[in-house]
C-alpha atoms as a PDB file:
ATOM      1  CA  UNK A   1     202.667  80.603 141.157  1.00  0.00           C
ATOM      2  CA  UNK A   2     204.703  80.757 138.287  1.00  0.00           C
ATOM      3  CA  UNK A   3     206.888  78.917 135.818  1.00  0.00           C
ATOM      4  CA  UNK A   4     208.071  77.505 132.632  1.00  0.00           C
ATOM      5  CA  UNK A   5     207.144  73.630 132.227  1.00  0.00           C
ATOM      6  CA  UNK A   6     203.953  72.147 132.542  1.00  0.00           C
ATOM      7  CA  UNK A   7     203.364  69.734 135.123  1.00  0.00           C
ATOM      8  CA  UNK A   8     204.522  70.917 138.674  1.00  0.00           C
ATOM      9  CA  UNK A   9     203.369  69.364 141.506  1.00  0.00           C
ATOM     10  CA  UNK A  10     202.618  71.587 144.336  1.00  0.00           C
ATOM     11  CA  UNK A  11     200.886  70.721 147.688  1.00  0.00           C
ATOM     12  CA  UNK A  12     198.720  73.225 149.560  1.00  0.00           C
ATOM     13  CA  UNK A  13     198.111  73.126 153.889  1.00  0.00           C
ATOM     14  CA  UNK A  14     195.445  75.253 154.827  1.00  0.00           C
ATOM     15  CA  UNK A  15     195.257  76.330 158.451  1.00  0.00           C
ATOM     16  CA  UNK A  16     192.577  78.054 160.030  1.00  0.00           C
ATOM     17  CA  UNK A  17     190.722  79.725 160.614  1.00  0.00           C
ATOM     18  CA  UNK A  18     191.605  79.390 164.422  1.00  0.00           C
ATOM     19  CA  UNK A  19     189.139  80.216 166.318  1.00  0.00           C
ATOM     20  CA  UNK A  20     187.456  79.267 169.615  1.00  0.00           C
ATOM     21  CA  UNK A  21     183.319  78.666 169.476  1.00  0.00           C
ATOM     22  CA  UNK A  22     181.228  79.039 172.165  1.00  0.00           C
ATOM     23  CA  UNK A  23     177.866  76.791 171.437  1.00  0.00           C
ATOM     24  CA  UNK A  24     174.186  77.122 172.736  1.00  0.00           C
ATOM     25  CA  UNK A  25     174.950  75.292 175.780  1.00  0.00           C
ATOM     26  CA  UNK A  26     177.925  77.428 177.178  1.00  0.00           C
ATOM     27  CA  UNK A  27     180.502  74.641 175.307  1.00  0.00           C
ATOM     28  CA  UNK A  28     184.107  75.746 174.183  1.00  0.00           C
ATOM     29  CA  UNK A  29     184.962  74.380 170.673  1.00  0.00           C
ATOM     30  CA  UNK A  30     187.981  75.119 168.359  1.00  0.00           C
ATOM     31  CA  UNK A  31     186.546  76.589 164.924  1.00  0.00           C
ATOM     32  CA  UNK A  32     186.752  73.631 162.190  1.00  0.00           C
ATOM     33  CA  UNK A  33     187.442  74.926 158.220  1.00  0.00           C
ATOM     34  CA  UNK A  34     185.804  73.692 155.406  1.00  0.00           C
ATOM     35  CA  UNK A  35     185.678  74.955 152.133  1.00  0.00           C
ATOM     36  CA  UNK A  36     189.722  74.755 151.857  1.00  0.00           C
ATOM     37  CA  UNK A  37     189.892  75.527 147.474  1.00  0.00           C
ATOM     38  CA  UNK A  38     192.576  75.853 144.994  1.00  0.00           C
ATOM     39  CA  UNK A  39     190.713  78.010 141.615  1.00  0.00           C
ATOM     40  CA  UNK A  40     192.367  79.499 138.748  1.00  0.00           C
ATOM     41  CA  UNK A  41     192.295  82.153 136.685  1.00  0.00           C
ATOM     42  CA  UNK A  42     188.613  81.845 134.941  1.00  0.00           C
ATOM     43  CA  UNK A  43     187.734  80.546 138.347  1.00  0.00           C
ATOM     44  CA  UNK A  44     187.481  76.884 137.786  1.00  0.00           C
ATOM     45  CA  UNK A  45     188.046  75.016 140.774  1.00  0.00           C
ATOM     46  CA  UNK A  46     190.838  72.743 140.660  1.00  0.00           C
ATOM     47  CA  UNK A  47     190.579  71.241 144.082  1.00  0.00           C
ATOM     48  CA  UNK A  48     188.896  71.077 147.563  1.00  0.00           C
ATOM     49  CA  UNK A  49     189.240  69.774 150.945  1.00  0.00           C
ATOM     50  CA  UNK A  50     188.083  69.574 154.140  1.00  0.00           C
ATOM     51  CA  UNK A  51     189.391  67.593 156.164  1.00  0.00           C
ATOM     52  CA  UNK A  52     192.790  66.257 154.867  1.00  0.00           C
ATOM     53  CA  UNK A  53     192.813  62.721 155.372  1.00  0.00           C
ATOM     54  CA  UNK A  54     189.112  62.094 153.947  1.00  0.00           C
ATOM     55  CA  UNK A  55     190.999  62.544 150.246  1.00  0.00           C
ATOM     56  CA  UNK A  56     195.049  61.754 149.268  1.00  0.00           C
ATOM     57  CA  UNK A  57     196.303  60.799 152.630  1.00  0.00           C
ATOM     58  CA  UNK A  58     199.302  58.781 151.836  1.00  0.00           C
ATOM     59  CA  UNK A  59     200.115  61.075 149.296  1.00  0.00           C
ATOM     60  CA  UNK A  60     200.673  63.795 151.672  1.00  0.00           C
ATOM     61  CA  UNK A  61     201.587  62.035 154.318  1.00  0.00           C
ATOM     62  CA  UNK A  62     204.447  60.544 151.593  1.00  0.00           C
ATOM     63  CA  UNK A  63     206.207  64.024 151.182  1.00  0.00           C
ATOM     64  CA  UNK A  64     205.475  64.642 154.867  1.00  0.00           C
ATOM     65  CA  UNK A  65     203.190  67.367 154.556  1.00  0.00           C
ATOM     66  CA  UNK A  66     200.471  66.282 156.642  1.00  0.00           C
ATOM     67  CA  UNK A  67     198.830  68.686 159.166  1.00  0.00           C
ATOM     68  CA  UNK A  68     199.161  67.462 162.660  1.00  0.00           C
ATOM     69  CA  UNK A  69     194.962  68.102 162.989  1.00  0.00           C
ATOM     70  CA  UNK A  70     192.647  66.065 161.150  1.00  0.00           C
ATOM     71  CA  UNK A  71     190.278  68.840 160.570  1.00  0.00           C
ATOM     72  CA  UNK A  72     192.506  71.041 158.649  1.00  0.00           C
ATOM     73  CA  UNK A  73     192.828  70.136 154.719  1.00  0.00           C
ATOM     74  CA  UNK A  74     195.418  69.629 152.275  1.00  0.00           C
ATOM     75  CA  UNK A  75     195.941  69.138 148.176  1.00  0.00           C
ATOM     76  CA  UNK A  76     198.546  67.975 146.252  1.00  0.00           C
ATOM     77  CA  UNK A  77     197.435  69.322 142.972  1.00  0.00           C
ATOM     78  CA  UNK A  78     199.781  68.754 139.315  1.00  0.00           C
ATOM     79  CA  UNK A  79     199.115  72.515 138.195  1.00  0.00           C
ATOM     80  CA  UNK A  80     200.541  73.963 134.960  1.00  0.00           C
ATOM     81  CA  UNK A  81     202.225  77.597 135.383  1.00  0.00           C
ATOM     82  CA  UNK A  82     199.334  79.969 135.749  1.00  0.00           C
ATOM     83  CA  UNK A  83     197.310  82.513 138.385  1.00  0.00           C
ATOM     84  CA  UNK A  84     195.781  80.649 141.250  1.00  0.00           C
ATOM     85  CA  UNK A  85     193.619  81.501 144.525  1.00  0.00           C
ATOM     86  CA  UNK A  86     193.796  79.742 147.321  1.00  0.00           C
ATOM     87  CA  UNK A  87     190.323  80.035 149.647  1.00  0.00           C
ATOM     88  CA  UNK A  88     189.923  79.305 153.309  1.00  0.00           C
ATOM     89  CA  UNK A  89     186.711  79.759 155.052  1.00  0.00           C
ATOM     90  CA  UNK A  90     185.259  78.598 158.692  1.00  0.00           C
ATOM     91  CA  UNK A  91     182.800  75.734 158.684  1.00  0.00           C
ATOM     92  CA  UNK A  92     179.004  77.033 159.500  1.00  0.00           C
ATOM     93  CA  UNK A  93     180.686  81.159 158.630  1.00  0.00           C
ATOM     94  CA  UNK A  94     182.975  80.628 161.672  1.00  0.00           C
ATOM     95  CA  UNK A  95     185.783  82.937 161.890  1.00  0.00           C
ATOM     96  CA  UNK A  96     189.316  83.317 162.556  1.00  0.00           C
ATOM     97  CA  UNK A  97     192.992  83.555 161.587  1.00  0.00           C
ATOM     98  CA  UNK A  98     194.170  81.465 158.712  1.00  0.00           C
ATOM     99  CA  UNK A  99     197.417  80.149 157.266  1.00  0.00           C
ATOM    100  CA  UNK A 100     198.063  78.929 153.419  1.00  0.00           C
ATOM    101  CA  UNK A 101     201.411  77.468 152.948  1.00  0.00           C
ATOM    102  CA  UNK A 102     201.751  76.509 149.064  1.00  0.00           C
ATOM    103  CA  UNK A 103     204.990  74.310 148.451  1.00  0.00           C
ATOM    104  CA  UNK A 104     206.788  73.383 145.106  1.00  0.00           C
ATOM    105  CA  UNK A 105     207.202  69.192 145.202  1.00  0.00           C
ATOM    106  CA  UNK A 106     210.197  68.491 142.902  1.00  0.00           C
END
């Protein structure tokens, strides 16, 4: 992300990863995240989720960013301009595809 003024407000959905699970008794699952992080630079963590109503759920759901599935995460983070990385990773080292989508909230 970059910019000129301090003090933009951007909101983070993390998707993923998708995956299906098979447990020790033959059931299906869909993979669950956790570990959903926004760090800088100097890699100071900024924020985390996991699952995106257990933190800022009307916020989110105000600028109707909220994910349709509980389990997936979400941050609405007032960042200055700077370097950031974004982190997904499956709950218990599950696997899968995964989606950021980082959005600028005028």
């Amino acid at each position: 992300m970059s910019g000129s003024a301090d003090g933009s407000v951007f909101a983070a959905r993390f998707f993923g990863p998708i995956g299906l699970g098979v447990d020790a008794g033959g059931d299906i699952y869909i993979s669950d995240t956790v570990n959903d992080t926004v760090r800088n630079a100097d890699g100071d963590l900024i924020g985390s989720n996991d699952n995106w109503k257990s933190i800022q759920q009307s916020e989110i759901e105000a600028i109707g960013l909220a994910p349709k599935n509980d389990a997936e995460a979400a941050l609405l983070e007032d960042l200055p301009p700077g370097s950031y990385t974004v982190i997904v990773a499956g709950k218990d080292g599950g696997t899968g595809v995964g989606l950021v989508e980082i959005y600028s909230i005028e």
